[in-house]
PDB file of N, CA and C in Angstrom:
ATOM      1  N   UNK A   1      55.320 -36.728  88.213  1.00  0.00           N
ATOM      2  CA  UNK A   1      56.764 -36.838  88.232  1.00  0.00           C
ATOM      3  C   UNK A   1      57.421 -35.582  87.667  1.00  0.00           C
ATOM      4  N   UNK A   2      56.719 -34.901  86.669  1.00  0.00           N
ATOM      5  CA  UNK A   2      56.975 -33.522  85.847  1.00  0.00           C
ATOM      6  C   UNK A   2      57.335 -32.566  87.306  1.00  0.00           C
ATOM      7  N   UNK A   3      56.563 -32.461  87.911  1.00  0.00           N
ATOM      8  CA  UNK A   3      56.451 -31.724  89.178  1.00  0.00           C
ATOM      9  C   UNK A   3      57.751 -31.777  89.845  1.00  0.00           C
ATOM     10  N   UNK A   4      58.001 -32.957  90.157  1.00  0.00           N
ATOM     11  CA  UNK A   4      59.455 -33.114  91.052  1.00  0.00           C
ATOM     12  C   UNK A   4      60.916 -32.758  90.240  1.00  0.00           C
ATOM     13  N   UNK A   5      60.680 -32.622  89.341  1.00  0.00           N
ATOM     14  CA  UNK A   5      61.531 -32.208  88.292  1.00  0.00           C
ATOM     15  C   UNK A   5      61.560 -30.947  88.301  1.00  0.00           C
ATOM     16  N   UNK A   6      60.551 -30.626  88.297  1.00  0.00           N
ATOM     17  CA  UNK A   6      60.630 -28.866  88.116  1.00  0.00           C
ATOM     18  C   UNK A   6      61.111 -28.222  89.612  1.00  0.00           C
ATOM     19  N   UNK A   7      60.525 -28.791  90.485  1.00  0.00           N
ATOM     20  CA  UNK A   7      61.238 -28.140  91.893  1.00  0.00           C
ATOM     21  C   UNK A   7      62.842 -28.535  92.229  1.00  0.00           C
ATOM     22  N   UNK A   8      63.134 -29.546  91.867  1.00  0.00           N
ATOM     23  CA  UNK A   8      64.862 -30.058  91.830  1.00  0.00           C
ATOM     24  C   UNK A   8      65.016 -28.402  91.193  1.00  0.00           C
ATOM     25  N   UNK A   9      64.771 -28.258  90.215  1.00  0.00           N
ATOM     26  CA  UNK A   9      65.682 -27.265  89.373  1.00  0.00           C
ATOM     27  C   UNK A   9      65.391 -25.984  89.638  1.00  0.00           C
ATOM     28  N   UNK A  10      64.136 -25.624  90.203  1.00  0.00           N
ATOM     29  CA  UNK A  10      63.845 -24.706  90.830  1.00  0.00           C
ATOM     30  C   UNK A  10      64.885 -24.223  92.228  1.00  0.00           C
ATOM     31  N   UNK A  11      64.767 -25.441  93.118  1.00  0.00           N
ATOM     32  CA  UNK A  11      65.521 -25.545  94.069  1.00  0.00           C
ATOM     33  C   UNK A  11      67.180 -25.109  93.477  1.00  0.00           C
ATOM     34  N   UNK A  12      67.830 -25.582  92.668  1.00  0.00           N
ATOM     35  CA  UNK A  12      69.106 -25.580  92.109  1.00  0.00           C
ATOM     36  C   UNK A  12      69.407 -24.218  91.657  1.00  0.00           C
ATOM     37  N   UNK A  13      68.135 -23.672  90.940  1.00  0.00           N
ATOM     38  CA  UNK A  13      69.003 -22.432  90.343  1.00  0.00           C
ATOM     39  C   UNK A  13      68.274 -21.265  91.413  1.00  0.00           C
ATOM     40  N   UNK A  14      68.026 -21.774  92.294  1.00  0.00           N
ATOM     41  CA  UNK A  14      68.177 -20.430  93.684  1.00  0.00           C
ATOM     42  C   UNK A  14      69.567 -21.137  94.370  1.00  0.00           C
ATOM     43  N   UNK A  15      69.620 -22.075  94.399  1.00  0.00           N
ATOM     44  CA  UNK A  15      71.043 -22.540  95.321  1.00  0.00           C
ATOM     45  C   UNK A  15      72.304 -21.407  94.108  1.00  0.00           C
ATOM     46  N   UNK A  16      72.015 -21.766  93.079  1.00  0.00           N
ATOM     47  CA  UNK A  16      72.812 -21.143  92.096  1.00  0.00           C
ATOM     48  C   UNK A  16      73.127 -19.512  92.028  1.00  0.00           C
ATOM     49  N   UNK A  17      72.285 -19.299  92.265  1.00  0.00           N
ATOM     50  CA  UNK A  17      72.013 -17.440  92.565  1.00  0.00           C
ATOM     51  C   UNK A  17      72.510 -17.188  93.875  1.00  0.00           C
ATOM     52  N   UNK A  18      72.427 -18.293  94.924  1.00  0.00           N
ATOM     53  CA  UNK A  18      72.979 -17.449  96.298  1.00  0.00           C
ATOM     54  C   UNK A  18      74.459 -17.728  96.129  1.00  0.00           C
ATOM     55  N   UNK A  19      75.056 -19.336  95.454  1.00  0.00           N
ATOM     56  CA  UNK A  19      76.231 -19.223  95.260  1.00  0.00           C
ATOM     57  C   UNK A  19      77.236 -18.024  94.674  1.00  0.00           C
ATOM     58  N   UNK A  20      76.349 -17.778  93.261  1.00  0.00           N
ATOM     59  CA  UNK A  20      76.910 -16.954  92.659  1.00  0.00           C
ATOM     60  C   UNK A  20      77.451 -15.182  93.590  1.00  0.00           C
ATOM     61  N   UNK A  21      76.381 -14.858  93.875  1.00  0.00           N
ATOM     62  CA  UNK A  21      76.393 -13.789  95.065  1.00  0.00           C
ATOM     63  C   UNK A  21      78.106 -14.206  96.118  1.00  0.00           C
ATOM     64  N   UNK A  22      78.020 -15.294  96.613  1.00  0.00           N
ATOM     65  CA  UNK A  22      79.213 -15.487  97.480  1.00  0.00           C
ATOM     66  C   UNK A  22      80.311 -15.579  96.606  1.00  0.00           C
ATOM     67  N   UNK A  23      80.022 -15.900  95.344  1.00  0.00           N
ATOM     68  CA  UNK A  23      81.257 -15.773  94.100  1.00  0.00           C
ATOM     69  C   UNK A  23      81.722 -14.821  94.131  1.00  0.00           C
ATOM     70  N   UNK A  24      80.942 -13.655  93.896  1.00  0.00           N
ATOM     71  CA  UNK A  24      81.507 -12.516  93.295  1.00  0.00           C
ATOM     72  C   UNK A  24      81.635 -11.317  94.253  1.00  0.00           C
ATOM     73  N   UNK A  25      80.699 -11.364  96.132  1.00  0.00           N
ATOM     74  CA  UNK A  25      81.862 -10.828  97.234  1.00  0.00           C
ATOM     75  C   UNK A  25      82.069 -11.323  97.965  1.00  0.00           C
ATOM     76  N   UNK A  26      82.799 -13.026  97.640  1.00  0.00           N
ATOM     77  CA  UNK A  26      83.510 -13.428  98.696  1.00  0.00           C
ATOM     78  C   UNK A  26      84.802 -12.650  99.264  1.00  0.00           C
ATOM     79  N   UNK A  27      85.065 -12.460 100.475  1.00  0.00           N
ATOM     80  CA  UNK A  27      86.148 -12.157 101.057  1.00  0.00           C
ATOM     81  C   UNK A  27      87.797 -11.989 100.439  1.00  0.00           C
ATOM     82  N   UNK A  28      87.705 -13.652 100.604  1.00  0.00           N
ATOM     83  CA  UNK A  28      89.402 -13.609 100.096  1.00  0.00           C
ATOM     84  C   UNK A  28      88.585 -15.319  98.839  1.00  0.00           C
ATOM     85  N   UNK A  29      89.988 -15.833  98.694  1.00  0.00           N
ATOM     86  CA  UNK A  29      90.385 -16.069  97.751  1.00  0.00           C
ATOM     87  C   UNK A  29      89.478 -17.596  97.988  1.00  0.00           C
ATOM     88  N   UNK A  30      89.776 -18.192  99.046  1.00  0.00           N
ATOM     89  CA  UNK A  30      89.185 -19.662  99.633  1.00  0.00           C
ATOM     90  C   UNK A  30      87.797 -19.525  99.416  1.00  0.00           C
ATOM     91  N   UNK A  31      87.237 -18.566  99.742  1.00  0.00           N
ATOM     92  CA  UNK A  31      85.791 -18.430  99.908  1.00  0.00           C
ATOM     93  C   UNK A  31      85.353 -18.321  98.390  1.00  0.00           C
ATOM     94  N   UNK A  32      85.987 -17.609  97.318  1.00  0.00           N
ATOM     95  CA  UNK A  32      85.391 -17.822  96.529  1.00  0.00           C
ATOM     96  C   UNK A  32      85.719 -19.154  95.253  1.00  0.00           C
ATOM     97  N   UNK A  33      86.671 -20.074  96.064  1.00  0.00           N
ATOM     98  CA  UNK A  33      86.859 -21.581  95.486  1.00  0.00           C
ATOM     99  C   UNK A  33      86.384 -22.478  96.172  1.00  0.00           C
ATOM    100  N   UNK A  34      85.458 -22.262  97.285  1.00  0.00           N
ATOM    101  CA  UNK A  34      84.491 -22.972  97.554  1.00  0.00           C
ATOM    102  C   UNK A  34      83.104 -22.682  96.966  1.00  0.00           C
ATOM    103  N   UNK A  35      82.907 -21.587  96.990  1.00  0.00           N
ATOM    104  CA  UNK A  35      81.682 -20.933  96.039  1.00  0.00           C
ATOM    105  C   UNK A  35      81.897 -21.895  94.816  1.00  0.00           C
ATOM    106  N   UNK A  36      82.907 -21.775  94.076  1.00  0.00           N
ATOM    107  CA  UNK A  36      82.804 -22.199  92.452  1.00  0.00           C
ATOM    108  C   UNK A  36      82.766 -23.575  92.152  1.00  0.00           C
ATOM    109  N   UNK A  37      83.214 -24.467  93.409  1.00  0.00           N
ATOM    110  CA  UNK A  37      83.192 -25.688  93.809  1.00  0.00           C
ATOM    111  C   UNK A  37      81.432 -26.236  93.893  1.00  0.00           C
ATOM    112  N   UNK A  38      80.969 -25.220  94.675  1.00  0.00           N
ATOM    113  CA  UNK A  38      79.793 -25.578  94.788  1.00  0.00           C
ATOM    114  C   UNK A  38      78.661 -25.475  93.944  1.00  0.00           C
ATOM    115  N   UNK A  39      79.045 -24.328  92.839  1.00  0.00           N
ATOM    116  CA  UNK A  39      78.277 -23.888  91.676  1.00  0.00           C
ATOM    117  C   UNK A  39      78.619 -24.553  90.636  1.00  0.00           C
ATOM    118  N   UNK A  40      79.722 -25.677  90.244  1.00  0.00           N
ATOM    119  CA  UNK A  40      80.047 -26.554  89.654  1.00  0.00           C
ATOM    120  C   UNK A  40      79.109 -28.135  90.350  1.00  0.00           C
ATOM    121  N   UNK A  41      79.128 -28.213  91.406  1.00  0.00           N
ATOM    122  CA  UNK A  41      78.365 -29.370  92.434  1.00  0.00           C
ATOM    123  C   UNK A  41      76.951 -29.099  91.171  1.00  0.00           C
ATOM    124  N   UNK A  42      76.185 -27.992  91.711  1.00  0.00           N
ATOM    125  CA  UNK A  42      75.148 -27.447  91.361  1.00  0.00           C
ATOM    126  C   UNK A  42      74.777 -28.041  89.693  1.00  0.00           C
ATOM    127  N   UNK A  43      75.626 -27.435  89.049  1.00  0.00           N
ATOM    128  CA  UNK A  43      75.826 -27.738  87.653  1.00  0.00           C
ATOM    129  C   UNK A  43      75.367 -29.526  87.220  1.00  0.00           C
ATOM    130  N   UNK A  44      76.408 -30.169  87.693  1.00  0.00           N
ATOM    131  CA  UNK A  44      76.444 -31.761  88.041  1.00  0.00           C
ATOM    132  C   UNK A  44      74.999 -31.721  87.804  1.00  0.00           C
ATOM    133  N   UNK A  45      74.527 -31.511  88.715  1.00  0.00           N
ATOM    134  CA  UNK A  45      73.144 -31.453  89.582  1.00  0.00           C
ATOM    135  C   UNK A  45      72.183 -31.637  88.612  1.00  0.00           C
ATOM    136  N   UNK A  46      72.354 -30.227  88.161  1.00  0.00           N
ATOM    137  CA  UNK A  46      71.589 -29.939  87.168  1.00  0.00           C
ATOM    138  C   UNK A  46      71.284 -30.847  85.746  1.00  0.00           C
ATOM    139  N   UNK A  47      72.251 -31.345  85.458  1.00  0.00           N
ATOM    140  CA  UNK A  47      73.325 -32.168  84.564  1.00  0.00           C
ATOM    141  C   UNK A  47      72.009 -33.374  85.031  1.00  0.00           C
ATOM    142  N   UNK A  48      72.291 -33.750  86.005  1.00  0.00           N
ATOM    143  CA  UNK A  48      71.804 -35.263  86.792  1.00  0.00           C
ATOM    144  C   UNK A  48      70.154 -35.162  86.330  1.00  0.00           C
ATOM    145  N   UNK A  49      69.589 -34.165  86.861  1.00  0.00           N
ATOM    146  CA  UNK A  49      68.136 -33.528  86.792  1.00  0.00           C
ATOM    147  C   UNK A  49      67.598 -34.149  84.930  1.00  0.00           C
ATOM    148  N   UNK A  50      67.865 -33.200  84.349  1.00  0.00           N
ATOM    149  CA  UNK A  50      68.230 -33.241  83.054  1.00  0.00           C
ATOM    150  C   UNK A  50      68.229 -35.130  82.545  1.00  0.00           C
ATOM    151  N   UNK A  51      68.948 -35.514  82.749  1.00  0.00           N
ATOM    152  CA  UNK A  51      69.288 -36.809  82.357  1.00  0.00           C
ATOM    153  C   UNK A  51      68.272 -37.773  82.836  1.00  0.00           C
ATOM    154  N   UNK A  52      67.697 -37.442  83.894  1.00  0.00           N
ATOM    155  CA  UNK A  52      66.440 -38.257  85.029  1.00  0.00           C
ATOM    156  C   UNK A  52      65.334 -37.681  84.182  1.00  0.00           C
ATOM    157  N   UNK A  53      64.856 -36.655  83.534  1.00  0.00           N
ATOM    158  CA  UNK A  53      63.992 -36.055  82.824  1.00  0.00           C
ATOM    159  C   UNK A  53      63.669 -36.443  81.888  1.00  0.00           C
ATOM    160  N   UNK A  54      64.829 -36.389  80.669  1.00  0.00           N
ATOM    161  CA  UNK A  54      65.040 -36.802  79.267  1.00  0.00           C
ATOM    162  C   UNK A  54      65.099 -38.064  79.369  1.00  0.00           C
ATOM    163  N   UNK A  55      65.745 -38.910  80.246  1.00  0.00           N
ATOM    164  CA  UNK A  55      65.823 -40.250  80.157  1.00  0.00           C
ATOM    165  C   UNK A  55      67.227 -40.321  78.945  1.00  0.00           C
ATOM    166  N   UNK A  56      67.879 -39.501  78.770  1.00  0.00           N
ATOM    167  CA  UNK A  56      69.210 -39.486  77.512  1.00  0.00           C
ATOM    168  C   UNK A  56      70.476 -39.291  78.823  1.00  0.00           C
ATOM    169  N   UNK A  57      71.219 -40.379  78.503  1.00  0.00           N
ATOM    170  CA  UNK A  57      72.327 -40.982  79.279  1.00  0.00           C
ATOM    171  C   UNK A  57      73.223 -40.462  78.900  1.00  0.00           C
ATOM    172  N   UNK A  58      73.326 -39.654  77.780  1.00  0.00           N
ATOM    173  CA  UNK A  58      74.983 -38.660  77.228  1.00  0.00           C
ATOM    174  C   UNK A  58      75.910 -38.461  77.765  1.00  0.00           C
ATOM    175  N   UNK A  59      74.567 -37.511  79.006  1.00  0.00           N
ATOM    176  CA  UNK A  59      75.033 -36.069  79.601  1.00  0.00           C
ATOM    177  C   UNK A  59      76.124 -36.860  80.838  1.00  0.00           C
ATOM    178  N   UNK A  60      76.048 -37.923  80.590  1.00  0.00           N
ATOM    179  CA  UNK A  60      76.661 -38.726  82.076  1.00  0.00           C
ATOM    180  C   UNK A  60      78.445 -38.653  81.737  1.00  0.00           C
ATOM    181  N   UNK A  61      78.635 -38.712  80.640  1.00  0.00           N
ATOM    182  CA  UNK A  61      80.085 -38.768  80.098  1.00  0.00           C
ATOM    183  C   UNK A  61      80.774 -37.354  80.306  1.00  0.00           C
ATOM    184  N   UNK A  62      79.765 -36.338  79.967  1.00  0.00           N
ATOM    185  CA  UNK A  62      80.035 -34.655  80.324  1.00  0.00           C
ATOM    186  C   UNK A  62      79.800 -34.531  81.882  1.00  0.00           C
ATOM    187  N   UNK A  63      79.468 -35.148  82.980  1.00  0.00           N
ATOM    188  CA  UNK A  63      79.289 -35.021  84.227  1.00  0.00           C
ATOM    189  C   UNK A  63      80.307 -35.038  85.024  1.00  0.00           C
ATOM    190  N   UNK A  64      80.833 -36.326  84.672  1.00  0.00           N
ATOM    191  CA  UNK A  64      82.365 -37.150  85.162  1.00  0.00           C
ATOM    192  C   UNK A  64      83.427 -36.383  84.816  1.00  0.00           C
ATOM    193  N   UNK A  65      83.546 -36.152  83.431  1.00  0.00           N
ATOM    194  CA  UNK A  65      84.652 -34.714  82.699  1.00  0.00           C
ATOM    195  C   UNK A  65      84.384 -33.235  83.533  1.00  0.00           C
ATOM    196  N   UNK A  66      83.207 -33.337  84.058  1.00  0.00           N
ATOM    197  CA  UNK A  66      83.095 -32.073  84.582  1.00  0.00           C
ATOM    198  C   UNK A  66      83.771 -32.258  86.049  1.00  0.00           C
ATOM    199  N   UNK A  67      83.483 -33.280  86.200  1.00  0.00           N
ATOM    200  CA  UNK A  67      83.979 -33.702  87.969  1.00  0.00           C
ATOM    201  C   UNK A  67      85.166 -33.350  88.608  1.00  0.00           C
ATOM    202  N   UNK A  68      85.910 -34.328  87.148  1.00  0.00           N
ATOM    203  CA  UNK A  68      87.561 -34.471  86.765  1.00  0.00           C
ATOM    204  C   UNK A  68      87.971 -33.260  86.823  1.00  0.00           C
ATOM    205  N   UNK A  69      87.471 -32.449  86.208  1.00  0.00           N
ATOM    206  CA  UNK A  69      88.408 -31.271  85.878  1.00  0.00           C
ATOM    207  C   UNK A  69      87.976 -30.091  87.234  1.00  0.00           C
ATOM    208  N   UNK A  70      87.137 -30.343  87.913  1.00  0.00           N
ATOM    209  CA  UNK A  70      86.939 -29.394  88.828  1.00  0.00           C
ATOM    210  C   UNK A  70      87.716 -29.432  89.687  1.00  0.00           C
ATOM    211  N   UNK A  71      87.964 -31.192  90.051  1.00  0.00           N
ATOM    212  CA  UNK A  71      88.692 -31.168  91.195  1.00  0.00           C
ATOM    213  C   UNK A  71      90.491 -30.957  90.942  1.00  0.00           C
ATOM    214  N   UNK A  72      90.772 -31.165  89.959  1.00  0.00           N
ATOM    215  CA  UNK A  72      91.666 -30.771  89.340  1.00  0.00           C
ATOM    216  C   UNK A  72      92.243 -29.292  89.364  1.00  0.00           C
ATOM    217  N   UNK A  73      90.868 -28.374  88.736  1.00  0.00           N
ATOM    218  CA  UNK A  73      91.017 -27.042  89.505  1.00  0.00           C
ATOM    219  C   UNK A  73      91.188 -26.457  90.801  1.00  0.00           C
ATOM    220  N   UNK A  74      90.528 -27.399  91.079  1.00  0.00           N
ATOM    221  CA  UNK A  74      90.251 -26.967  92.798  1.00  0.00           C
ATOM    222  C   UNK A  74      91.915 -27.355  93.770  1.00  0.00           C
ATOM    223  N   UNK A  75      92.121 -28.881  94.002  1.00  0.00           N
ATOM    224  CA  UNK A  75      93.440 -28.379  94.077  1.00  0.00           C
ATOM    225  C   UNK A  75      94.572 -28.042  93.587  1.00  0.00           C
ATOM    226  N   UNK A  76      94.617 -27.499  92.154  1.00  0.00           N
ATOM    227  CA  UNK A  76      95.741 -26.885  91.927  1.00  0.00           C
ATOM    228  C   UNK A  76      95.712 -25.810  92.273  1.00  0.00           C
ATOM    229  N   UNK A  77      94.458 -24.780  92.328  1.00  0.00           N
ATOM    230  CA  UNK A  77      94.086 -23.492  92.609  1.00  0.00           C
ATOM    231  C   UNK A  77      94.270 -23.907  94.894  1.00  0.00           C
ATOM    232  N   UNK A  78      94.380 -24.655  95.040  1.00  0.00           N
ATOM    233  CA  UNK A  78      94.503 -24.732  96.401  1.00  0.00           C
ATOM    234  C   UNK A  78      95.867 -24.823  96.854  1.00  0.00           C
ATOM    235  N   UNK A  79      96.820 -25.608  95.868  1.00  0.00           N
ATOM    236  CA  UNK A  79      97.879 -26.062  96.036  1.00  0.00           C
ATOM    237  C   UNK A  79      98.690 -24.660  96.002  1.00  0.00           C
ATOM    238  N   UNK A  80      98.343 -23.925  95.089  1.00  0.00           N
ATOM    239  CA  UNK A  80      99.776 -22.752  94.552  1.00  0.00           C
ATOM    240  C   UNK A  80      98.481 -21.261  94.811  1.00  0.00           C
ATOM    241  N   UNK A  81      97.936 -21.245  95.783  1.00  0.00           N
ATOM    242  CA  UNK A  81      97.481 -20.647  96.280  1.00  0.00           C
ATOM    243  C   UNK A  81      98.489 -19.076  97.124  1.00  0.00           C
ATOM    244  N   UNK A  82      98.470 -17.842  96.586  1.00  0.00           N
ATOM    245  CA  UNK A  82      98.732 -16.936  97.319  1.00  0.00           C
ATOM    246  C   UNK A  82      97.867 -16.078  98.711  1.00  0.00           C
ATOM    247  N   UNK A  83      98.814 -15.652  99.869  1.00  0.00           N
ATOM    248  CA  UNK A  83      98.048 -15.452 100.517  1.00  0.00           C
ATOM    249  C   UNK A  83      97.505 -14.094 100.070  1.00  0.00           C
ATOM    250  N   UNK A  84      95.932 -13.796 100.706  1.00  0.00           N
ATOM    251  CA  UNK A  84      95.474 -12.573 100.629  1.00  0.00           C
ATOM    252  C   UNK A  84      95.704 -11.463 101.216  1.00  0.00           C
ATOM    253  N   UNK A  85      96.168 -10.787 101.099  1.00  0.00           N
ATOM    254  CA  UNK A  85      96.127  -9.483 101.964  1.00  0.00           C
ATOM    255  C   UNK A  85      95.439  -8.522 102.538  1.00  0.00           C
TER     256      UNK A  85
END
C-alpha cells in the first residue's frame, strides 16, 4: 500500500512542475489562473494523499479552507479581470 502512495505523489509533484512551468510563461492572464487553479487542485491532492497515508483527519479542515478560498480567488480574479494586451 506504501507503494501506491508513493506514486500518487510522485505522479502529483510532476503534474506540479509542469503546472508550475505554465505558471510562470503562461501567455496572458487566464492561462495563468487556470495554471494556479490547478496547482492548488494538486495541493488538495496532495493534502488528500497525506491524510490516506497518516490516517490523521486534520488536514481535512485545511483542505475545504483551501477550496473556499481558491475559488473565491479564482472568481474574483475572473470577475475584475483586465484585458491583456
Amino acid at each position: 500500500m506504501i507503494i501506491v502512495y508513493g506514486v500518487a505523489a510522485t505522479f502529483l509533484l510532476i503534474a506540479a512542475i509542469l503546472v508550475s512551468y505554465r505558471l510562470l510563461r503562461g501567455p496572458n492572464s487566464l492561462d495563468r489562473l487556470v495554471a494556479m487553479d490547478s496547482l492548488i487542485g494538486m495541493l488538495i491532492a496532495g493534502l488528500a494523499v497525506w491524510a490516506a497515508f497518516s490516517g490523521n483527519t486534520t488536514v481535512v479542515t485545511g483542505m475545504v479552507t483551501l477550496s473556499l478560498v481558491s475559488f473565491i480567488a479564482s472568481v474574483s480574479v475572473a470577475r475584475f479581470r483586465v484585458s491583456d494586451k
